[in-house]
Protein backbone atom coordinates (compact mmCIF):
# COMPACT_ATOMS: atom_id res chain seq x y z
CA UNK A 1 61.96 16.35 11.21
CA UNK A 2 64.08 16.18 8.30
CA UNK A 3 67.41 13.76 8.72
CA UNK A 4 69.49 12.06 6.36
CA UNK A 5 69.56 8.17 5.25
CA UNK A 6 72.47 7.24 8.34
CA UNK A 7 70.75 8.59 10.39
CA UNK A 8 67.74 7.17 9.82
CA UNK A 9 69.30 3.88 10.35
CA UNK A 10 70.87 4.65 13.34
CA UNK A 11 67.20 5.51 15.01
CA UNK A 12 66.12 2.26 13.89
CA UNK A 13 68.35 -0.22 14.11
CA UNK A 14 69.46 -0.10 17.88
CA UNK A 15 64.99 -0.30 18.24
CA UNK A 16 65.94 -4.44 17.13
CA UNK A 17 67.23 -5.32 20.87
CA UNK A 18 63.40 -5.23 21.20
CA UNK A 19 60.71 -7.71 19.87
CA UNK A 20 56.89 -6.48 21.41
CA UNK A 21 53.95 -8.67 20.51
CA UNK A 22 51.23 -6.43 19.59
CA UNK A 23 49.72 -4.80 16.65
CA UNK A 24 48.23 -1.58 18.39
CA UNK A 25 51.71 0.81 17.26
CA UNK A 26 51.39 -0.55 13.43
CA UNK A 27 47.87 0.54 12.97
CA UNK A 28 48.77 3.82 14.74
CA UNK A 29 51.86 4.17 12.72
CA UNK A 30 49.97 3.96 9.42
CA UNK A 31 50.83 -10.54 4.88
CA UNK A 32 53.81 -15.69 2.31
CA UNK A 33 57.28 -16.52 3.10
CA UNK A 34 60.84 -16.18 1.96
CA UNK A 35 61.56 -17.60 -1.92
CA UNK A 36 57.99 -18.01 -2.00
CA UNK A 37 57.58 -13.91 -1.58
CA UNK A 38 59.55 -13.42 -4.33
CA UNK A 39 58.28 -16.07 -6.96
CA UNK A 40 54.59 -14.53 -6.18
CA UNK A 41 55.85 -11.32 -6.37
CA UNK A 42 57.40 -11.69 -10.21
CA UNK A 43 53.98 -13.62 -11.50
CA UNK A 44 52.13 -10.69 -10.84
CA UNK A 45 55.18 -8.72 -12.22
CA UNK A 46 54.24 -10.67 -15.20
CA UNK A 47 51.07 -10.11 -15.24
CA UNK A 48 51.48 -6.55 -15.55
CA UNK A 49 50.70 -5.47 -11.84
CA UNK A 50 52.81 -3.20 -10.10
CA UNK A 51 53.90 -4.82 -7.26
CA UNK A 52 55.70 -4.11 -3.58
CA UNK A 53 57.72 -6.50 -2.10
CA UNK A 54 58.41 -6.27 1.72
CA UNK A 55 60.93 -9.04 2.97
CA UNK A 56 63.35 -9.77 5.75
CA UNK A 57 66.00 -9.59 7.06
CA UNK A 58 68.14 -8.01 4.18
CA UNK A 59 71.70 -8.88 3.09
CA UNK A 60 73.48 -6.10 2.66
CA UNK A 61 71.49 -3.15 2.00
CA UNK A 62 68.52 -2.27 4.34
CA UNK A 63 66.88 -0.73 1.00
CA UNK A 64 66.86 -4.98 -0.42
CA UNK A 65 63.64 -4.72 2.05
CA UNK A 66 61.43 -2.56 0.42
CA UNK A 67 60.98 -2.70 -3.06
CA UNK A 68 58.74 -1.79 -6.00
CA UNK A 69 58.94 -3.68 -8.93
CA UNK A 70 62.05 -4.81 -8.00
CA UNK A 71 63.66 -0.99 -7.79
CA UNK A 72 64.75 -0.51 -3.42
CA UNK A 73 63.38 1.95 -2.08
CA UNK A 74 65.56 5.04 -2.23
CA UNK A 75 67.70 6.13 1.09
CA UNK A 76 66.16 9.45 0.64
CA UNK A 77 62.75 7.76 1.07
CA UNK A 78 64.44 5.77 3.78
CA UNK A 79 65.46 9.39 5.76
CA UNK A 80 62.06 11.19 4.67
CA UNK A 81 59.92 8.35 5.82
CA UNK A 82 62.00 7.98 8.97
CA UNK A 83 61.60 11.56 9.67
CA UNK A 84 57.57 12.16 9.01
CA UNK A 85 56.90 9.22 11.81
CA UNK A 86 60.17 9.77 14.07
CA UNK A 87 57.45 11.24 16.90
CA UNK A 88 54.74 8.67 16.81
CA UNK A 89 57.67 5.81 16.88
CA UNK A 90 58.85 7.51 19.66
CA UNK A 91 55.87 7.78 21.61
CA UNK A 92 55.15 4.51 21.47
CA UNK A 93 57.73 3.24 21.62
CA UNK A 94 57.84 1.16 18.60
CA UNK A 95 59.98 -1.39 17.70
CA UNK A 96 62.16 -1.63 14.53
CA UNK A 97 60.08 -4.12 12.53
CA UNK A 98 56.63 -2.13 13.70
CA UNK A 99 58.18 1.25 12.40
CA UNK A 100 59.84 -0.27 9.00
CA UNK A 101 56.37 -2.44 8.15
CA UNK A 102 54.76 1.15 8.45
CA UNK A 103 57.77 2.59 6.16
CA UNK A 104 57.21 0.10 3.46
CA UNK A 105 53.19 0.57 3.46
CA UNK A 106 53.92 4.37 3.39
CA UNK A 107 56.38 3.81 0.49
CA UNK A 108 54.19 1.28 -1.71
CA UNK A 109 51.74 3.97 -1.33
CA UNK A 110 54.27 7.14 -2.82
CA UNK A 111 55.42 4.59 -5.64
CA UNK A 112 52.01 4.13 -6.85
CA UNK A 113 51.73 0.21 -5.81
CA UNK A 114 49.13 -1.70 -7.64
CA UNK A 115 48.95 -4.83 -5.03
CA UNK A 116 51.64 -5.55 -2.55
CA UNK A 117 53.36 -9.34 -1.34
CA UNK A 118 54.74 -8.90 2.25
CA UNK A 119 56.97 -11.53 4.07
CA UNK A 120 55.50 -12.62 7.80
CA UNK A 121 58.15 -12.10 10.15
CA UNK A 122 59.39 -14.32 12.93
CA UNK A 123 55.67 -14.57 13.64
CA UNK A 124 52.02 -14.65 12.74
CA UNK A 125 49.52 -14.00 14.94
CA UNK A 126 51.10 -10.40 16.52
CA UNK A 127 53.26 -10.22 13.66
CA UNK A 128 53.87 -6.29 13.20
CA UNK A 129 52.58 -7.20 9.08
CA UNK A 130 48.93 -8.35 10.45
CA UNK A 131 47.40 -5.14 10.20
CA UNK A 132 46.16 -5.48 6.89
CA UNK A 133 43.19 -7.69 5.56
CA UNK A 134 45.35 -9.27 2.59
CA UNK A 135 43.62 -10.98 -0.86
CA UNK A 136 45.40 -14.11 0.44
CA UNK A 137 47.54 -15.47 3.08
CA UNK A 138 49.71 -18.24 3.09
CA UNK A 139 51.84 -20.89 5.31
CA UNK A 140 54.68 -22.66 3.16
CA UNK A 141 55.89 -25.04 6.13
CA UNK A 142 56.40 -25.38 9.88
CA UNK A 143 60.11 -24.95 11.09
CA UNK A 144 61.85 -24.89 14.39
CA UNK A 145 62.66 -21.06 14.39
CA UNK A 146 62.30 -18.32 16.84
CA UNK A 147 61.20 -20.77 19.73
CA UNK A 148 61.74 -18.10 22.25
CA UNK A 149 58.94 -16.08 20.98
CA UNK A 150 56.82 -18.51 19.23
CA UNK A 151 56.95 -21.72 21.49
CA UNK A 152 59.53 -24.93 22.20
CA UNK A 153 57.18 -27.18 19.72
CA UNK A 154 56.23 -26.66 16.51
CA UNK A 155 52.74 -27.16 17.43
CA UNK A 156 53.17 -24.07 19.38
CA UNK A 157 54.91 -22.29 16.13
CA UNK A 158 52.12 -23.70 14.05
CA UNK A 159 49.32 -22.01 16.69
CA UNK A 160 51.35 -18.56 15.97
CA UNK A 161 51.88 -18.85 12.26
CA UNK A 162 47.97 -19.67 12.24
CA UNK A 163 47.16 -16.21 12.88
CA UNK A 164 47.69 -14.64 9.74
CA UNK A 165 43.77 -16.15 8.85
CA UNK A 166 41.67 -14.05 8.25
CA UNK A 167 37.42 -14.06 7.69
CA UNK A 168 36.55 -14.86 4.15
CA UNK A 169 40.20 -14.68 2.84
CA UNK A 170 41.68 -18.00 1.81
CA UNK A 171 44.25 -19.10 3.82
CA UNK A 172 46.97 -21.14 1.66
CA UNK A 173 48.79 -24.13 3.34
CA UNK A 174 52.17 -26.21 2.45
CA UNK A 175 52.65 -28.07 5.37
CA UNK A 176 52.93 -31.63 4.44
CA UNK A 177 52.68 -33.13 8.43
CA UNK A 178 49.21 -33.86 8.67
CA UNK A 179 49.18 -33.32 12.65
CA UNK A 180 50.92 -30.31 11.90
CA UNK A 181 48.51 -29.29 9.38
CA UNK A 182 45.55 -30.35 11.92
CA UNK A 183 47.11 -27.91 14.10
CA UNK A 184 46.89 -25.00 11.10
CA UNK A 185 43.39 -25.64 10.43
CA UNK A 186 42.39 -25.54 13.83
CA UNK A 187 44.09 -22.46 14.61
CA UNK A 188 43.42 -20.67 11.44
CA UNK A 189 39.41 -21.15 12.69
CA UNK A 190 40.13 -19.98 16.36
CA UNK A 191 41.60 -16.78 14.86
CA UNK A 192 38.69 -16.13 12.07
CA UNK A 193 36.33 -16.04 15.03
CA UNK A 194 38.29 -13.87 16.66
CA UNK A 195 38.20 -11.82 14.13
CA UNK A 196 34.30 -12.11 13.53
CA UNK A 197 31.97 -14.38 14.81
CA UNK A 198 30.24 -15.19 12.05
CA UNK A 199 33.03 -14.84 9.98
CA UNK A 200 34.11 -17.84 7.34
CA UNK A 201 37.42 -19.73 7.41
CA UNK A 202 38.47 -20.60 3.77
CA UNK A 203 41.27 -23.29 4.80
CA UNK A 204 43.30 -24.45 1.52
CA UNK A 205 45.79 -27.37 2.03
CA UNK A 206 47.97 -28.30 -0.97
CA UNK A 207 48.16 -32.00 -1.49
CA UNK A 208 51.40 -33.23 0.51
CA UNK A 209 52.69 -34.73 -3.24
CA UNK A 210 52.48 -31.65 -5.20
CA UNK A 211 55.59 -30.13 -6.40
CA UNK A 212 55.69 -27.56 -9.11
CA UNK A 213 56.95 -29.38 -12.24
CA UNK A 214 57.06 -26.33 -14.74
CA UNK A 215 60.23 -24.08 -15.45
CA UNK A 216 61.83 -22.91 -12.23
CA UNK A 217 65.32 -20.99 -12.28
CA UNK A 218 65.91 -21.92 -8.06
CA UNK A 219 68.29 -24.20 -7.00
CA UNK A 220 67.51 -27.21 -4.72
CA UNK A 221 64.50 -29.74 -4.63
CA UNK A 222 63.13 -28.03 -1.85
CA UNK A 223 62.03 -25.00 -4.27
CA UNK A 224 59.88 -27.46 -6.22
CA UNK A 225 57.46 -27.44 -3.31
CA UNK A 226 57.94 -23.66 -2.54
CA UNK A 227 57.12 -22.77 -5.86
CA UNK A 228 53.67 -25.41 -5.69
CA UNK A 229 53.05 -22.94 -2.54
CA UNK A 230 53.48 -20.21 -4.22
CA UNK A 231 51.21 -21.47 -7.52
CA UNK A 232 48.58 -22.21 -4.76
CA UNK A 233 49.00 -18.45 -3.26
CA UNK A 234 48.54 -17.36 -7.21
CA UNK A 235 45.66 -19.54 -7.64
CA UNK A 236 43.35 -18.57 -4.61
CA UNK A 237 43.79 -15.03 -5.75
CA UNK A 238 40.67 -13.34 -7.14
CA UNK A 239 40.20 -12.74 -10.96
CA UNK A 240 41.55 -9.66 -11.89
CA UNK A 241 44.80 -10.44 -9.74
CA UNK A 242 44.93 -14.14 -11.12
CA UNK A 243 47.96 -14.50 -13.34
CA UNK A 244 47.95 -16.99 -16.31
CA UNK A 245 49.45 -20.11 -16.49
CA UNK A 246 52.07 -18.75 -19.00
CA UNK A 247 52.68 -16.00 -17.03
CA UNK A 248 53.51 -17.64 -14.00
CA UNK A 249 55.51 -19.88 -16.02
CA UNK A 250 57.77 -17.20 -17.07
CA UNK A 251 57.73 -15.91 -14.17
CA UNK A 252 58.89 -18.65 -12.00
CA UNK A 253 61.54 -19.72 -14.86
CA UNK A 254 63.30 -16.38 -14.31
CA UNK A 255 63.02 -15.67 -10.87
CA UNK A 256 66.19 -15.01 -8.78
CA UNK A 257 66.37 -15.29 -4.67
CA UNK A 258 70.29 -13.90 -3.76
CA UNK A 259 71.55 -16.19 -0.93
CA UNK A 260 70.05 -19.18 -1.55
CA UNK A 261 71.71 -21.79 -3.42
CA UNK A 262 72.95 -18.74 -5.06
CA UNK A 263 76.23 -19.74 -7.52
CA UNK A 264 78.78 -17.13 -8.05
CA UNK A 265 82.12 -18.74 -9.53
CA UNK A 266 83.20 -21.58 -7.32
CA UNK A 267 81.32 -19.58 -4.08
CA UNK A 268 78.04 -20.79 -3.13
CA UNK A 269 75.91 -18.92 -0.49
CA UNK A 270 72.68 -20.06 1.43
CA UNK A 271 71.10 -18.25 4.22
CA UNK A 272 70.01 -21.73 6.05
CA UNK A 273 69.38 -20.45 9.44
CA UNK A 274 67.93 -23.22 11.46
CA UNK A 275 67.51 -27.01 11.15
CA UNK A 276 65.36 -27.24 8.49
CA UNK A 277 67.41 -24.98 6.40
CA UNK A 278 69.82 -26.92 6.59
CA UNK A 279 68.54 -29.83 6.25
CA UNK A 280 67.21 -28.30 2.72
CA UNK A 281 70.96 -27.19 2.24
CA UNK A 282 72.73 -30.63 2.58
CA UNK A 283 70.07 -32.45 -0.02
CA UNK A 284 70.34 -29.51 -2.34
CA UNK A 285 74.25 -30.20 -1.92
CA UNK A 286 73.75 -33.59 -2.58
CA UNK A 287 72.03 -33.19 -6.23
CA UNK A 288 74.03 -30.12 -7.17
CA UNK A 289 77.56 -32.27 -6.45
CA UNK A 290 79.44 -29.15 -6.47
CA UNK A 291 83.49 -29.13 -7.18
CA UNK A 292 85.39 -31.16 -4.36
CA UNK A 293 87.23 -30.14 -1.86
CA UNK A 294 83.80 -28.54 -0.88
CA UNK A 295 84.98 -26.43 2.27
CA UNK A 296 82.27 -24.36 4.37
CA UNK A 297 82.63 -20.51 6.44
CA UNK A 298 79.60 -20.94 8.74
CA UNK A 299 78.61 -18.46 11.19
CA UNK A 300 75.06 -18.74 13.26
CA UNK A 301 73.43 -16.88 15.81
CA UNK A 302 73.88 -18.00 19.33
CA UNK A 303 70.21 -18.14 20.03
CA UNK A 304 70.04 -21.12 16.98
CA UNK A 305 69.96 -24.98 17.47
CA UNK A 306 73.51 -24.61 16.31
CA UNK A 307 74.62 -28.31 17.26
CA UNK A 308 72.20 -29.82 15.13
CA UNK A 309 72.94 -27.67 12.17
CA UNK A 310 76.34 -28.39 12.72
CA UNK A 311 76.27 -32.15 12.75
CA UNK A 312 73.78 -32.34 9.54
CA UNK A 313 76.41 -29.73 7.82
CA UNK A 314 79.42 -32.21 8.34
CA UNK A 315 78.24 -34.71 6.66
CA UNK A 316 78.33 -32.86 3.36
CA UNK A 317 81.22 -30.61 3.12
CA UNK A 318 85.01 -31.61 3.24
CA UNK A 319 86.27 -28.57 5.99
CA UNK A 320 84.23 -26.44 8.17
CA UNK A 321 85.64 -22.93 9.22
CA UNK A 322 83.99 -21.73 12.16
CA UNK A 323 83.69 -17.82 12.98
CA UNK A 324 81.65 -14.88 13.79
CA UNK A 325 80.05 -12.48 11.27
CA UNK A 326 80.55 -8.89 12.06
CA UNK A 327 77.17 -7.27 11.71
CA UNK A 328 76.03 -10.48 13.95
CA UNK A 329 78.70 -10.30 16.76
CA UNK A 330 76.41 -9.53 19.31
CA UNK A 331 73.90 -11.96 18.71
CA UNK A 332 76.82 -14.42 17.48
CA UNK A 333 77.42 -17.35 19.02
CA UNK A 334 79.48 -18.01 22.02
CA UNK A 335 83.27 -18.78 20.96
CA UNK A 336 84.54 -20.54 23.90
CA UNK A 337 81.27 -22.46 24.14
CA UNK A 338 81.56 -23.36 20.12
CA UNK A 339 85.33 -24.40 21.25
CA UNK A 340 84.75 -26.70 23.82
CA UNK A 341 81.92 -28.20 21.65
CA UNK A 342 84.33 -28.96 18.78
CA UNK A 343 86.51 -30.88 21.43
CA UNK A 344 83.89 -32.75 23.22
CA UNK A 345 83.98 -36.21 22.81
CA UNK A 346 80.72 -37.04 23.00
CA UNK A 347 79.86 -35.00 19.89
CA UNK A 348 78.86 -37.17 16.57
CA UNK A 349 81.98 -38.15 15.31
CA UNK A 350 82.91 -35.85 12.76
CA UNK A 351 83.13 -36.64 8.81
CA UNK A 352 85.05 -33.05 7.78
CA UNK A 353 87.85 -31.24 9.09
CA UNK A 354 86.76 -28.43 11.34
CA UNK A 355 88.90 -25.39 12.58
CA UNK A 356 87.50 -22.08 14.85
CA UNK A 357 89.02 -18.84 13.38
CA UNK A 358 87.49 -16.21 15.04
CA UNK A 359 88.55 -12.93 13.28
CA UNK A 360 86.36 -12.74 10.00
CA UNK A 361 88.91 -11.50 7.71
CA UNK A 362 91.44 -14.73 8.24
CA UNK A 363 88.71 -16.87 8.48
CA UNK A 364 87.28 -16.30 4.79
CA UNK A 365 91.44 -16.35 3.43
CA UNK A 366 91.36 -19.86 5.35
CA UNK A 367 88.28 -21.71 3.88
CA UNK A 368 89.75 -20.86 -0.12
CA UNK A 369 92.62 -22.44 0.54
CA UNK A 370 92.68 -25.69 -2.09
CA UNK A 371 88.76 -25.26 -1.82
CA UNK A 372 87.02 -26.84 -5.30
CA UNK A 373 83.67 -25.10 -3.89
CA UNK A 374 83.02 -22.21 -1.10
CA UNK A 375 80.11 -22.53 0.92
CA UNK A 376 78.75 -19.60 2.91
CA UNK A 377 75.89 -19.91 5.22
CA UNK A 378 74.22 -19.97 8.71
CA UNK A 379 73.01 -16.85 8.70
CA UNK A 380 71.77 -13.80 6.43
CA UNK A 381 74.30 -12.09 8.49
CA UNK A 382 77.05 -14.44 7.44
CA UNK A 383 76.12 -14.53 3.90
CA UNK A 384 75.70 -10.40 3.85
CA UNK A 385 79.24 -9.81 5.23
CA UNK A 386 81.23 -12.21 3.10
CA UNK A 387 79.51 -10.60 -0.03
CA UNK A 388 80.29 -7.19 1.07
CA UNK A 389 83.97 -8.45 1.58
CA UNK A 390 84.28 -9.64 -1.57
CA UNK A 391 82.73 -7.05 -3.37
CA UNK A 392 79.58 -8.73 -4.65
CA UNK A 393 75.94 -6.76 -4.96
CA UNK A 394 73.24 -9.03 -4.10
């Protein structure tokens, strides 16, 4: 059924409200994470592959999802695609990130992709990308995220994110936590023999002190240990995929991730989106020492641990502006609740100045006002929208 590209989106996006755990839809419709996607993704650039790269969520363009060396997929593609599988999403009632993992693998397939890096999402085990048998899978770190699908622990997480393993493929691990990494291991066996009985678990934990030390072009001492994930990933690949050490050198000296730490004039975005982000965020703050008065527009989704982020933001910016980013207003969070938090005295005391300016538009004309530095964050949401405001392409 042919449609056009709005369209498209408009059939998929509403199919969001709905997360199903389940893998049956993929395989009837047709494995790495975030800045470590990307830096394995450009070594085998470099290498001379041809390479897909499927990632979420995007910023501003759905097309930033689906990519062949480094070229979005095309909204005609985007409509086409759509339209060829519009009856089997609809009879089984697929969900947004089952029918778009099936639109990238379709699409890697037209463009003639060599080898392709896909992004888990939220989770692991019944993630919709676990359909395919990959050359390697990996697990960068465990993070309190998505807890209402993936557990209230991040042992529980851990358990989930464990499911990518597969028999005979090596399974790459950053997790420093060594109960945490117990938990991985474990897992990562349970699910091989699930798989196959007499299948093999290939378990590889990076040392808990390795950090890449060779060129790297991303911000923030966090990426030192992403990119040691992502030279593991490389590493456990087989031969003929196996990049050289001066290619991933290149590689990872040149790679760009937009929204994190990501420096445009005296703005600074990051898509820190839970705790740990954030955490990341205030040490990478602390070693960049950006231009004072350092002032912050945060928006994050209400179903976040919000609080925390909040209190671990304050203690490195000079004035927080509080709002809610359009394309998130209905999963923003709750203004009046935000409100009465900001009055409530038995809140951390706080170290910046914080206002709550609801409507978008005032909100970023507030936070530039005597502002040495801009931060945007929370939220790829919040990041997106302020970049589309201003004008700026990812």
């Amino acid at each position: 059924m042919p449609i056009s590209y709005d369209e498209a989106l408009d059939f998929l996006f509403p199919r969001t409200t709905t997360i199903k755990f389940g893998l049956a839809n993929t395989r009837a419709l047709l494995k790495a994470q975030g800045s470590v996607s990307t830096l394995v993704c450009e070594a085998l650039r470099e290498a001379g592959w041809r390479v897909g790269l499927y990632t979420s969520p995007h910023l501003i363009s759905f097309r930033e999802r689906i990519r062949v060396d480094g070229v979005p997929i095309t909204e005609e593609a985007v409509a086409m695609w759509t339209g060829r599988l519009l009856s089997p999403i609809l009879e089984r009632k697929a969900t947004f990130f089952e029918a778009t993992t099936a639109l990238a693998f379709a699409d890697f397939a037209a463009r003639g992709a060599e080898i392709a890096v896909v992004e888990v999402g939220l989770g692991g085990r019944l993630d919709s990308t676990n359909v395919i048998r990959p050359l390697v899978s990996g697990v960068t770190k465990i993070a309190r995220d998505h807890m209402k699908y993936l557990g209230d622990t991040l042992e529980l997480i851990a358990c989930e994110k464990a499911g990518i393993a597969k028999p005979g493929v090596p399974f790459v691990i950053g997790e420093k936590d060594p109960g945490l990494v117990a938990v991985l291991r474990r897992e990562a066996k349970r699910a091989v023999a699930r798989a196959d009985s007499r299948g093999r678990a290939d378990v590889r934990v990076l040392p808990a002190d390795y950090e890449w030390c060779g060129p790297l072009s991303l911000s923030g001492p966090h990426q030192r240990r992403n990119a040691a994930v992502a030279h593991g990933i490389l590493c456990a690949l087989p031969t003929p995929y196996r990049p050289a050490m001066e290619e991933i050198e290149r590689a990872f000296g040149a790679a760009r991730v937009p929204g994190r730490l990501d420096r445009r004039g005296r703005w600074l975005f990051d898509v820190a989106h839970n705790p740990d982000g954030m955490r990341s965020l205030v040490n990478s703050i602390a070693a960049m020492r950006p231009a004072r008065p350092l002032h912050a527009l945060v928006s994050i989704l209400g179903d976040k641990e919000w609080p925390d982020m909040l209190v671990q933001l304050d203690q490195a910016i000079d004035r927080g502006v509080l709002t809610i980013a359009p394309t998130a207003a209905a999963r923003g969070w709750d203004i009046e609740w935000l409100g009465r938090w900001l009055k409530d005295p038995r809140r951390p005391p706080a170290h910046a100045d914080w206002s709550l300016i609801p409507d978008f538009n005032e909100a970023i004309a507030t936070v530039q006002e005597g502002a040495g530095t801009v931060l945007v964050t929370g939220s790829f949401h919040t990041v997106g929208d302020v970049m589309t405001a201003l004008g700026m392409d990812v």
